[in-house]
PDB file of N, CA and C in Angstrom:
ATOM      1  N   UNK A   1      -6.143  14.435 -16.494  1.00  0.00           N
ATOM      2  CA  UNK A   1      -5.349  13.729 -15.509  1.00  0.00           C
ATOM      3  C   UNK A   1      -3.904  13.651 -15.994  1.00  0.00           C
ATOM      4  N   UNK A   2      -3.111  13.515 -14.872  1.00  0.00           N
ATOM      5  CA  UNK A   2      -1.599  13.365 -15.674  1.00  0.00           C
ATOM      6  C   UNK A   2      -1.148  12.526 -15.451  1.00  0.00           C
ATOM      7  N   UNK A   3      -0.254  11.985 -16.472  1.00  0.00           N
ATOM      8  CA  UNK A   3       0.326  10.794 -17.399  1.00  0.00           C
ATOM      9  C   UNK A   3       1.167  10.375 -16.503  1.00  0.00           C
ATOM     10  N   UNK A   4       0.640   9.296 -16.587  1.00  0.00           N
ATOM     11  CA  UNK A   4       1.194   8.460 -15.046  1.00  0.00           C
ATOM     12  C   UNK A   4       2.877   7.057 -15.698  1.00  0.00           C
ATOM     13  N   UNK A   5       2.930   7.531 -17.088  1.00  0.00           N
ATOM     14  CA  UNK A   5       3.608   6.175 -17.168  1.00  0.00           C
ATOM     15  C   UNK A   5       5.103   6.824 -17.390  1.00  0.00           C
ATOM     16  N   UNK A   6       4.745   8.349 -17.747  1.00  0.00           N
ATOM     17  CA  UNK A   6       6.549   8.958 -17.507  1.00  0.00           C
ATOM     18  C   UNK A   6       6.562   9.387 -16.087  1.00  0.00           C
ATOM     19  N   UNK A   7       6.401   9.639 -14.768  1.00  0.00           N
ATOM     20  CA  UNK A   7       7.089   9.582 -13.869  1.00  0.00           C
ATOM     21  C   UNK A   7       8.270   8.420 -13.693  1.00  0.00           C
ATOM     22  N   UNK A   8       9.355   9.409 -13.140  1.00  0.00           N
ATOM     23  CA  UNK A   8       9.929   8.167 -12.575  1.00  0.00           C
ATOM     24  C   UNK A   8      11.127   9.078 -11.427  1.00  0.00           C
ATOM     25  N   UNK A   9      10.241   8.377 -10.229  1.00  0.00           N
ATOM     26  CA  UNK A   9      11.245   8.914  -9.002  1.00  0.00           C
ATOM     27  C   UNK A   9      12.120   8.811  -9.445  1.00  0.00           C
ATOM     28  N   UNK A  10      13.124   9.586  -7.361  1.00  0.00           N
ATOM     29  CA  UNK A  10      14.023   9.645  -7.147  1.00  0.00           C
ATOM     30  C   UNK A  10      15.289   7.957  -7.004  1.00  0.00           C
ATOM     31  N   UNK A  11      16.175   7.498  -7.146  1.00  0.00           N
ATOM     32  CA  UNK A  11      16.855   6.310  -7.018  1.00  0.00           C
ATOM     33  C   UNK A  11      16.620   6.506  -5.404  1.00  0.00           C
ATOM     34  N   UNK A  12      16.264   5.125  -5.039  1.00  0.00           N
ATOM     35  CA  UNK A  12      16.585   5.070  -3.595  1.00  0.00           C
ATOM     36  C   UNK A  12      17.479   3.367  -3.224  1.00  0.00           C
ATOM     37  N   UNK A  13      18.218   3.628  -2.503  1.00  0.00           N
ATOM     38  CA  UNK A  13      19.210   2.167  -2.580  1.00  0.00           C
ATOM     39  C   UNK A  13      18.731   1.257  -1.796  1.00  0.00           C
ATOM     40  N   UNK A  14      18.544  -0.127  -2.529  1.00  0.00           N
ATOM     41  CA  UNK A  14      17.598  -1.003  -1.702  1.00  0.00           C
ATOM     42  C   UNK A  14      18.329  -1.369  -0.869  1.00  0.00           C
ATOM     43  N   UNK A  15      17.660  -2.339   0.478  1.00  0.00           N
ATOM     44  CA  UNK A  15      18.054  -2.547   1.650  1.00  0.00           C
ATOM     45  C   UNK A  15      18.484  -3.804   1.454  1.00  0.00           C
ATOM     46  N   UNK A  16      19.376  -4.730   1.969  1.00  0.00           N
ATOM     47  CA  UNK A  16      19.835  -5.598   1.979  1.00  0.00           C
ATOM     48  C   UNK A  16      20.342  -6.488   3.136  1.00  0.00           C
ATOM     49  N   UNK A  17      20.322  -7.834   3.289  1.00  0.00           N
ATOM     50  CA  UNK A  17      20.540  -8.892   4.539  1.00  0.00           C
ATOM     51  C   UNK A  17      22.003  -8.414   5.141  1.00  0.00           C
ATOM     52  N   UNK A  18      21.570  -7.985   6.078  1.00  0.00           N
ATOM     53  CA  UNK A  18      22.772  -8.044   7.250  1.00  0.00           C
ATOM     54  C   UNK A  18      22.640  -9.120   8.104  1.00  0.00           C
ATOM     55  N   UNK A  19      23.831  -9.705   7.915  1.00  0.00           N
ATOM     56  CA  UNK A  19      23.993 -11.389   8.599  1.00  0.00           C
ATOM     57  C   UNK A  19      25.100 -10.819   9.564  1.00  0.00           C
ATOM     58  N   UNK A  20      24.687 -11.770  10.769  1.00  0.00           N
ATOM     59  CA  UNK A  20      25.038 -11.765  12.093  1.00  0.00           C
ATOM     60  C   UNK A  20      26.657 -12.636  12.539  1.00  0.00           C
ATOM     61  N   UNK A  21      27.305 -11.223  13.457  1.00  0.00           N
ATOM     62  CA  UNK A  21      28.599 -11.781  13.197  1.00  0.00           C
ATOM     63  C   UNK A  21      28.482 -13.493  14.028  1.00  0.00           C
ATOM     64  N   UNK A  22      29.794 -14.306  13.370  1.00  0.00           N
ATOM     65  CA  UNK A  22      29.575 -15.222  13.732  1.00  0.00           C
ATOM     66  C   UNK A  22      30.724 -15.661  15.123  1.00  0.00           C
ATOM     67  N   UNK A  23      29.564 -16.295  16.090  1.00  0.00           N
ATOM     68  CA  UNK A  23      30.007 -16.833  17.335  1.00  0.00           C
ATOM     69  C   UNK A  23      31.474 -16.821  17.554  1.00  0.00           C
ATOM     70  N   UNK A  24      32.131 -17.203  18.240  1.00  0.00           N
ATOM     71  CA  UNK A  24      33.606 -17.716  18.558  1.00  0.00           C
ATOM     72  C   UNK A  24      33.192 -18.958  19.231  1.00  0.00           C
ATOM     73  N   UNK A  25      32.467 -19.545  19.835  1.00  0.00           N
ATOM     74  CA  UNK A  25      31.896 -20.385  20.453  1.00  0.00           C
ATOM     75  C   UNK A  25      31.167 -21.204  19.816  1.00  0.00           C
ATOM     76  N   UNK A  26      31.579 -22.381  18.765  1.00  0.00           N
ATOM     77  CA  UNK A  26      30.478 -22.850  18.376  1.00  0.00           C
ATOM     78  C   UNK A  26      29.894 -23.763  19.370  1.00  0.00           C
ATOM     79  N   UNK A  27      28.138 -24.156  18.766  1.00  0.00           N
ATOM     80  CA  UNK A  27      27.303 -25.122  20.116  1.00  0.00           C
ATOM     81  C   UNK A  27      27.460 -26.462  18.734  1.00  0.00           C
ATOM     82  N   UNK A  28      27.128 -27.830  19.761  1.00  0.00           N
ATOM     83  CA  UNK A  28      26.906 -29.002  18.724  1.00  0.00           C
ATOM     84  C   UNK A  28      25.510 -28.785  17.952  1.00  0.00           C
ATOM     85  N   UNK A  29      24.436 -28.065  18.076  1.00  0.00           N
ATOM     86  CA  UNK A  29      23.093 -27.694  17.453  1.00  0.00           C
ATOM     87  C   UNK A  29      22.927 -26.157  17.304  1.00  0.00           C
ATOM     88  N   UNK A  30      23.927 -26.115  16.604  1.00  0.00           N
ATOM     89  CA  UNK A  30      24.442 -24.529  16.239  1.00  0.00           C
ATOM     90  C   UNK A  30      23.168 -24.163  14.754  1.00  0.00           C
ATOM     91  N   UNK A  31      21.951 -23.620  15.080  1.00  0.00           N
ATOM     92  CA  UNK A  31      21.249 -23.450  13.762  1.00  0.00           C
ATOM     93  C   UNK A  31      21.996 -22.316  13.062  1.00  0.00           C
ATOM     94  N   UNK A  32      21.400 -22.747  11.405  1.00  0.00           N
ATOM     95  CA  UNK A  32      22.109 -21.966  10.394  1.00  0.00           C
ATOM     96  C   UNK A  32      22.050 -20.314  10.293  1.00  0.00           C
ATOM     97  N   UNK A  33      22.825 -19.364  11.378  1.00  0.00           N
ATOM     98  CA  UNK A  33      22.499 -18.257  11.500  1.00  0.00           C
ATOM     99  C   UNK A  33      22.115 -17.111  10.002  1.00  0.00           C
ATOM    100  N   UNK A  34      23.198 -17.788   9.230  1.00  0.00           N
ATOM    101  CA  UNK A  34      22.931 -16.584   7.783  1.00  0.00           C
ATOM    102  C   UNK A  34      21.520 -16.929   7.269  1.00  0.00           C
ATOM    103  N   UNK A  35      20.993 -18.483   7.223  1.00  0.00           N
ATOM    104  CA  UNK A  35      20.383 -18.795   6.852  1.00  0.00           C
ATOM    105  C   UNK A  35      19.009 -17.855   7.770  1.00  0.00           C
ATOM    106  N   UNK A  36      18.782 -18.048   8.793  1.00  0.00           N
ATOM    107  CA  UNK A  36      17.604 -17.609   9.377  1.00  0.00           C
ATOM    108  C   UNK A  36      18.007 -15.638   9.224  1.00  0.00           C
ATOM    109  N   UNK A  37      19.173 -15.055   9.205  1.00  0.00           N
ATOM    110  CA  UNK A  37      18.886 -13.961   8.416  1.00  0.00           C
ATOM    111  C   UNK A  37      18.746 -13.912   7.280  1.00  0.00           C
ATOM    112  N   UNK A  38      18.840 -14.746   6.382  1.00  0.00           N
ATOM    113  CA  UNK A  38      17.645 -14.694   5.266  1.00  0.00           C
ATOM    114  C   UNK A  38      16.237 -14.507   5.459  1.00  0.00           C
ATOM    115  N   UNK A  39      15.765 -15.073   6.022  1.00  0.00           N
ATOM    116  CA  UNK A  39      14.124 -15.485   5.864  1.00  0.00           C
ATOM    117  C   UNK A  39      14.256 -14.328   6.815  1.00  0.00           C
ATOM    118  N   UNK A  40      14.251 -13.952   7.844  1.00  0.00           N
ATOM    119  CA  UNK A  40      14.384 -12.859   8.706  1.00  0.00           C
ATOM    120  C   UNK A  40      14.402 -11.626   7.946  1.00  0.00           C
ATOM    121  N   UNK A  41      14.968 -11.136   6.766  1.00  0.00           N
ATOM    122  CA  UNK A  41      15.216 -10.200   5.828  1.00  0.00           C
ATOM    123  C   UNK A  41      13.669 -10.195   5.117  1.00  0.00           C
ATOM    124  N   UNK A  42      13.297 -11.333   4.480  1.00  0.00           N
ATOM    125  CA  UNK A  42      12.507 -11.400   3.534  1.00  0.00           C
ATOM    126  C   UNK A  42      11.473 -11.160   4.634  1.00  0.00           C
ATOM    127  N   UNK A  43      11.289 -12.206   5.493  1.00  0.00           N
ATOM    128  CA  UNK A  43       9.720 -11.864   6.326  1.00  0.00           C
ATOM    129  C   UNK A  43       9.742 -10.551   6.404  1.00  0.00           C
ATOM    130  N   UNK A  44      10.656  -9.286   6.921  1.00  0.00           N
ATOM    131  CA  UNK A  44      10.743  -8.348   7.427  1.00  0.00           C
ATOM    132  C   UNK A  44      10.188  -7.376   5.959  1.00  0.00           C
ATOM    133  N   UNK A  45      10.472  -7.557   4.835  1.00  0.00           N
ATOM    134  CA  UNK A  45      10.867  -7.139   3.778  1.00  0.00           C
ATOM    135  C   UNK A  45       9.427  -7.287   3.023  1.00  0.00           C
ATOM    136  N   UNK A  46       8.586  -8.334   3.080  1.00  0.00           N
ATOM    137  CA  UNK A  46       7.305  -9.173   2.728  1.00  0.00           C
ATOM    138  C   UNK A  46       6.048  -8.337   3.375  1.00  0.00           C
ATOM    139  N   UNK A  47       6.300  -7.738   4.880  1.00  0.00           N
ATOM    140  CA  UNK A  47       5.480  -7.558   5.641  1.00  0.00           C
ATOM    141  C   UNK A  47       5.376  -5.904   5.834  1.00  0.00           C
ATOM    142  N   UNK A  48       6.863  -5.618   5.258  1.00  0.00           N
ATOM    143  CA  UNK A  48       6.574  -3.672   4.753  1.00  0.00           C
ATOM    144  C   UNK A  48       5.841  -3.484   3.904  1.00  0.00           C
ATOM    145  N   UNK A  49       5.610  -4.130   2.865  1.00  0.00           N
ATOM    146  CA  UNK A  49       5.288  -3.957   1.515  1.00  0.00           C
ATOM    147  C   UNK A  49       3.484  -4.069   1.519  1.00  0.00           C
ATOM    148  N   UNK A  50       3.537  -5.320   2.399  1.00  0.00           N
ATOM    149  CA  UNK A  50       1.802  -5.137   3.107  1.00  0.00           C
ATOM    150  C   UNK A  50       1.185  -4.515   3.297  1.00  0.00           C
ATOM    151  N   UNK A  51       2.003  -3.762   4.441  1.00  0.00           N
ATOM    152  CA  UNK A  51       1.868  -3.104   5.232  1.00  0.00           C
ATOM    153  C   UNK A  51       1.516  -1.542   4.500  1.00  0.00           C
ATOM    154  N   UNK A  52       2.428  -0.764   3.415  1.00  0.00           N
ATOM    155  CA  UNK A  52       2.456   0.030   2.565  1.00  0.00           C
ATOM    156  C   UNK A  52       1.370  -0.045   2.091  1.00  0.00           C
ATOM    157  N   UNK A  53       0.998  -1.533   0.874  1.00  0.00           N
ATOM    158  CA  UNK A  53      -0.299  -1.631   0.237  1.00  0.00           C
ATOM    159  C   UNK A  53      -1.664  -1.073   0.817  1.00  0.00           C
ATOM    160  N   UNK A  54      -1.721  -1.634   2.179  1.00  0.00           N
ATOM    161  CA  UNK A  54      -3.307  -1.681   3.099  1.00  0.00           C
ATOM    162  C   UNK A  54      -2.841  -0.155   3.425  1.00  0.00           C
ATOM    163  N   UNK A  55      -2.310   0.816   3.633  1.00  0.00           N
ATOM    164  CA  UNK A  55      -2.260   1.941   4.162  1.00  0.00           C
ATOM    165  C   UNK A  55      -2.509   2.553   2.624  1.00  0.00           C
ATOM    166  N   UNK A  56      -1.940   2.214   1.542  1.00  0.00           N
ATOM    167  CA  UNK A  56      -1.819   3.490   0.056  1.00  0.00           C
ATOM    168  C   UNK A  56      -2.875   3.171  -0.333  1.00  0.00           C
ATOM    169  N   UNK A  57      -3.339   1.873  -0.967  1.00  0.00           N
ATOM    170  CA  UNK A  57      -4.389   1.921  -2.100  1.00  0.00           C
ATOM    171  C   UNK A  57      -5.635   2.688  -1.770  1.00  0.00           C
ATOM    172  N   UNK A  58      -5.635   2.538  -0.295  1.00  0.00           N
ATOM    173  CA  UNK A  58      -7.134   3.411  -0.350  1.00  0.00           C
ATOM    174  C   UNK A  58      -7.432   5.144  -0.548  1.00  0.00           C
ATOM    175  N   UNK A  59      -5.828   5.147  -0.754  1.00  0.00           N
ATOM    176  CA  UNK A  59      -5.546   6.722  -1.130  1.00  0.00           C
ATOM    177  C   UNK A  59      -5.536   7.047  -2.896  1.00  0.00           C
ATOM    178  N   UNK A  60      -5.722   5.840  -3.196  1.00  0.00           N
ATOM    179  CA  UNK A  60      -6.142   6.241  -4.888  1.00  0.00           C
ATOM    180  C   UNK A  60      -7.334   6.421  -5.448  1.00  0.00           C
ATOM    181  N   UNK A  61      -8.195   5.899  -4.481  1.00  0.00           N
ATOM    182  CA  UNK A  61      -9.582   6.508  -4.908  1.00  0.00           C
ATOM    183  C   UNK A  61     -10.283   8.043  -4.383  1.00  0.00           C
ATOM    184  N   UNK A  62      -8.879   8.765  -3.262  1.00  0.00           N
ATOM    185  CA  UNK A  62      -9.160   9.586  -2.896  1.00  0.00           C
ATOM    186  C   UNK A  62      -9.200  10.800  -4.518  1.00  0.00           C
ATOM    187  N   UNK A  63      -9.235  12.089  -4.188  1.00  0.00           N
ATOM    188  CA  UNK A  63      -9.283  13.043  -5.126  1.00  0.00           C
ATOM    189  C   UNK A  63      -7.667  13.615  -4.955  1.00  0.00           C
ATOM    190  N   UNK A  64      -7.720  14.315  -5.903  1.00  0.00           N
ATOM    191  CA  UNK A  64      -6.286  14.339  -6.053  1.00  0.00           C
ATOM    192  C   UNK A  64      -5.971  16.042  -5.181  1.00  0.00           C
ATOM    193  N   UNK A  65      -7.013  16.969  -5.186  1.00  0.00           N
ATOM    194  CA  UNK A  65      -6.897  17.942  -3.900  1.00  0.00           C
ATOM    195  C   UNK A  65      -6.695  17.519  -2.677  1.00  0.00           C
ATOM    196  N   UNK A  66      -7.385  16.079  -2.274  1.00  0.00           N
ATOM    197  CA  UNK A  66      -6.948  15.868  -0.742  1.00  0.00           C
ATOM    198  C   UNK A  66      -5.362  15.095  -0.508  1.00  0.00           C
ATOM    199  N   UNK A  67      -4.774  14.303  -2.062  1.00  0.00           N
ATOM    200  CA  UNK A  67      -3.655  14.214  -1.599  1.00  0.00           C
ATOM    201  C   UNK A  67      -2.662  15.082  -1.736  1.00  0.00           C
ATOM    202  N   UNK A  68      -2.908  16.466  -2.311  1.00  0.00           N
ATOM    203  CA  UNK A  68      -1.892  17.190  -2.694  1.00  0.00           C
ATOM    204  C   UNK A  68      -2.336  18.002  -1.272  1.00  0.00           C
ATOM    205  N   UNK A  69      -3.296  18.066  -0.034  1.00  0.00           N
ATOM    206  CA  UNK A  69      -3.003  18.501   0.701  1.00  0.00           C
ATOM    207  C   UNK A  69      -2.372  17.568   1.849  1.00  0.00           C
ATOM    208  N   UNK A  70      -2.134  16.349   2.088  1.00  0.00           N
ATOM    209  CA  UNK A  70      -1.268  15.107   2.926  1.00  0.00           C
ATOM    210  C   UNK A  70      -0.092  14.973   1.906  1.00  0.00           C
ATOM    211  N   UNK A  71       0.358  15.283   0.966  1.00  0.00           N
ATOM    212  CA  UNK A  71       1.592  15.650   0.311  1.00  0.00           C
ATOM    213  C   UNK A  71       1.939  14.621  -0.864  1.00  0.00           C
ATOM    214  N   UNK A  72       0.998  14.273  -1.508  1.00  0.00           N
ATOM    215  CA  UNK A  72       1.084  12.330  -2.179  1.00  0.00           C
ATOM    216  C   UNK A  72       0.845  13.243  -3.479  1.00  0.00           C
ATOM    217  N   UNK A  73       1.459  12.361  -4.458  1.00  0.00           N
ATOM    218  CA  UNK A  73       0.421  12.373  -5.859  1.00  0.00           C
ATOM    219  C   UNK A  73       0.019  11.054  -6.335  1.00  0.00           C
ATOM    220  N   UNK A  74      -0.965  10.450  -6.860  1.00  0.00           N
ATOM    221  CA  UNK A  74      -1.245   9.505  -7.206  1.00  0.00           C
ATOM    222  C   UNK A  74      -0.427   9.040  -8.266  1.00  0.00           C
ATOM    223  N   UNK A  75       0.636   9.403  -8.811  1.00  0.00           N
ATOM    224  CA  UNK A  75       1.701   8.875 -10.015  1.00  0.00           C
ATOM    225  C   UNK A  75       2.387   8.699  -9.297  1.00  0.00           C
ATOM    226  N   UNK A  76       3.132   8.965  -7.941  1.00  0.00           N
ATOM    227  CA  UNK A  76       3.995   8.926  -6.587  1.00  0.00           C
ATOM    228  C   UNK A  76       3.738   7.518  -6.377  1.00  0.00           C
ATOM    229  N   UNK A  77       2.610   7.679  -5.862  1.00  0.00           N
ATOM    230  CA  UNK A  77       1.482   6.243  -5.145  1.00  0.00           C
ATOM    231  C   UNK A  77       2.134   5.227  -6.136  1.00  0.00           C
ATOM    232  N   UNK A  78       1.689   5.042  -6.856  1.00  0.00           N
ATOM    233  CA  UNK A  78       1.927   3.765  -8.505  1.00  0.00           C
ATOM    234  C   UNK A  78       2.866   3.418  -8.851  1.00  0.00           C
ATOM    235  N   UNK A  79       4.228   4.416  -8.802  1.00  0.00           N
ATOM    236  CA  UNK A  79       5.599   4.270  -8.566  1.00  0.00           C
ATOM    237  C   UNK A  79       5.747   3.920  -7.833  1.00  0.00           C
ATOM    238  N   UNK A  80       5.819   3.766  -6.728  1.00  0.00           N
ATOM    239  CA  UNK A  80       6.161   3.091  -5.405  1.00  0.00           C
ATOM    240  C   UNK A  80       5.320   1.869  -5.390  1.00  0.00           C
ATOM    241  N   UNK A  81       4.255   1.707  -5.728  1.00  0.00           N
ATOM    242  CA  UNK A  81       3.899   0.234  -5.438  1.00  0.00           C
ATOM    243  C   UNK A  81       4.344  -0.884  -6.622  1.00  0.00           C
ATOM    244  N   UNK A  82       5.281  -0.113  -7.823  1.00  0.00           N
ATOM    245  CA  UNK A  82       5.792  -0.881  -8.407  1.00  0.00           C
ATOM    246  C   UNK A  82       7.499  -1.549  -8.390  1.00  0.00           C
ATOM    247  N   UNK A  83       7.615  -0.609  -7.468  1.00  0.00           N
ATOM    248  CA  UNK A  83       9.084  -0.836  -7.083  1.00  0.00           C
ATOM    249  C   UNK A  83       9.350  -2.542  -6.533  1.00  0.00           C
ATOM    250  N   UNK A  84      10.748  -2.943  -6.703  1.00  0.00           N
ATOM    251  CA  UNK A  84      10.770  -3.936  -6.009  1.00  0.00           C
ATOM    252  C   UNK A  84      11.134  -4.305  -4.788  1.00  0.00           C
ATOM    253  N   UNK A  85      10.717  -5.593  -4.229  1.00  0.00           N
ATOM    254  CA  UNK A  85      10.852  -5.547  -2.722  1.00  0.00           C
ATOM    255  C   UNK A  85      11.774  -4.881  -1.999  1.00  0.00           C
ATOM    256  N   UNK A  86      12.940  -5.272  -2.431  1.00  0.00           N
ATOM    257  CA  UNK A  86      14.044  -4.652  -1.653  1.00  0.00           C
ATOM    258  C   UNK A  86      13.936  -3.237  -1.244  1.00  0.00           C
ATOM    259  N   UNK A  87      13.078  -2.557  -2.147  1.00  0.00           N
ATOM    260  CA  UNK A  87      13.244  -1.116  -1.799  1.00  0.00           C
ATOM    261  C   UNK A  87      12.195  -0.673  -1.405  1.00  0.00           C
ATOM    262  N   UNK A  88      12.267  -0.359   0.142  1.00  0.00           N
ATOM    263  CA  UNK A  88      11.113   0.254   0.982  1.00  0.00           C
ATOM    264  C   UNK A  88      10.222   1.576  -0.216  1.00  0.00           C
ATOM    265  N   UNK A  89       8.828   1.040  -0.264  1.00  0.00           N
ATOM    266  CA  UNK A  89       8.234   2.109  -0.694  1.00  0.00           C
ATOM    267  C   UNK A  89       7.825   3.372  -0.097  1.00  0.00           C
ATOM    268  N   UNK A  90       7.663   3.309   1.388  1.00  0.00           N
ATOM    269  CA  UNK A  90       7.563   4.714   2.317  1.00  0.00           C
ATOM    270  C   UNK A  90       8.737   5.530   2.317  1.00  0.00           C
ATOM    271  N   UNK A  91      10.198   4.860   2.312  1.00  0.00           N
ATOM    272  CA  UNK A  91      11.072   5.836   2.392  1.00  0.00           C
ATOM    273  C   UNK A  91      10.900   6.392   0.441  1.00  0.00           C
ATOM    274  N   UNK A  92      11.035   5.600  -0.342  1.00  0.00           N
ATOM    275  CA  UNK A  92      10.696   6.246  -1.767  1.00  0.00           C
ATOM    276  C   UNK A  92       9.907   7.292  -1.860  1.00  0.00           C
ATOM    277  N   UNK A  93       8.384   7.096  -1.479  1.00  0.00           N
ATOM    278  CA  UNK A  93       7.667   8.533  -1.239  1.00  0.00           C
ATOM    279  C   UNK A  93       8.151   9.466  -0.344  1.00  0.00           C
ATOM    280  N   UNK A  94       9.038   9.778   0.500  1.00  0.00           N
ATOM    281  CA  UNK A  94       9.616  10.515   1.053  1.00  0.00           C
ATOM    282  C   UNK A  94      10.196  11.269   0.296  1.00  0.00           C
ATOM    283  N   UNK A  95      11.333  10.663  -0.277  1.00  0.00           N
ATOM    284  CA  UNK A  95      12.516  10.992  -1.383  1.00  0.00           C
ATOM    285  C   UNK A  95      11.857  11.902  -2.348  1.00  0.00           C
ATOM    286  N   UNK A  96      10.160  11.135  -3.014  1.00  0.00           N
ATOM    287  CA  UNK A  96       9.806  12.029  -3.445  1.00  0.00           C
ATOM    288  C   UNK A  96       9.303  13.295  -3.193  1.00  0.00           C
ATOM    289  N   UNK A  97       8.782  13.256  -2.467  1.00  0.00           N
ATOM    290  CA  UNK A  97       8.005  14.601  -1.644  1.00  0.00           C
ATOM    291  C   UNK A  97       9.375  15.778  -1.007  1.00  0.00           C
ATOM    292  N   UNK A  98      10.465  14.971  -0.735  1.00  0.00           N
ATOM    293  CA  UNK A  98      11.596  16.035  -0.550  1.00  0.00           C
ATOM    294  C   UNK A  98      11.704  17.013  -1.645  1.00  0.00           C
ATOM    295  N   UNK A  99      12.151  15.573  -2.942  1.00  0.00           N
ATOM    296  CA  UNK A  99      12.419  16.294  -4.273  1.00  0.00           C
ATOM    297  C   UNK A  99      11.446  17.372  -4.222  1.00  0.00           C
ATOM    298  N   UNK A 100      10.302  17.185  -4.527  1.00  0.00           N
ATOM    299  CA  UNK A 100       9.286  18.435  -5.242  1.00  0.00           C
ATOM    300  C   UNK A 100       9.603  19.618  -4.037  1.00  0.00           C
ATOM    301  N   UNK A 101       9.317  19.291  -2.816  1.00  0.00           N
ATOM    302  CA  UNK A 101       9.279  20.465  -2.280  1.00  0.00           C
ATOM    303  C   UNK A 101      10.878  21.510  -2.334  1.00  0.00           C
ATOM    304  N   UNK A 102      11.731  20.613  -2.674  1.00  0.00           N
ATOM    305  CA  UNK A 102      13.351  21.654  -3.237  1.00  0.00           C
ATOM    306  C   UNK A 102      12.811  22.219  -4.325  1.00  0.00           C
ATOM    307  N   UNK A 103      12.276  21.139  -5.303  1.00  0.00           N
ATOM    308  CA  UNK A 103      12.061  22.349  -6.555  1.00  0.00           C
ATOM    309  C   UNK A 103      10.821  23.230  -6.327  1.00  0.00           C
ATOM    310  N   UNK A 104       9.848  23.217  -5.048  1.00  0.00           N
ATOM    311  CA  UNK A 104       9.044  24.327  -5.370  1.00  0.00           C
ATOM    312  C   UNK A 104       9.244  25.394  -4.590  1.00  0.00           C
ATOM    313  N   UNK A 105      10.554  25.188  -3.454  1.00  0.00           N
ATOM    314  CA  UNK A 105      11.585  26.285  -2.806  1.00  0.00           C
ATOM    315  C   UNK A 105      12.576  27.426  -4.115  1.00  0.00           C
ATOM    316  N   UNK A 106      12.653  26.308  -4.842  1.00  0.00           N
ATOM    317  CA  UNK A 106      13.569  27.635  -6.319  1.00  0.00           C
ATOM    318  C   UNK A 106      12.825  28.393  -6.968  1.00  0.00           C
TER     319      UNK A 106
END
């Protein structure tokens, strides 16, 4: 099997809170807009990562011929589920699967 603890993807730049321009109009029960794009970020951010988990892990008990034919490697997989939140793990496996397939175009 291969050595899963020297991979190390491609850099991918984590995503970050875009807060909403603010009113010209304030109201007297004006809620805290940056504030609810916070939690808005994180829920959003909390619920990819879920979402990633329940779709990948069950691809690690697969064999490693059926993911090298859906395009995964299981050292891919493990890297990405160790990444941190900020950084979408589906676009990471992308990044990776680009990489290899440039280098197996040379």
């Amino acid at each position: 099997m291969r050595e899963t603890n020297n991979f190390r993807g491609p850099y991918v730049k984590p995503d970050s809170v875009r807060f909403p321009v603010e009113p010209r109009v304030l109201m007297p029960a004006m809620p805290p807009l940056k504030l609810m794009a916070i939690f808005e970020f994180w829920g959003k951010v909390v619920a990819r990562r879920h979402h990633f988990r329940r779709l990948f892990l069950p691809l690690l008990n697969e064999s490693d011929d059926l993911l090298d034919d859906i395009g995964y490697r299981k050292e891919e997989i493990l890297w990405a589920l160790r990444l941190p939140l900020k950084v979408d793990a589906l676009r990471a496996l992308e990044a990776c699967r680009k990489e290899r397939m440039q280098r197996q175009k040379e």
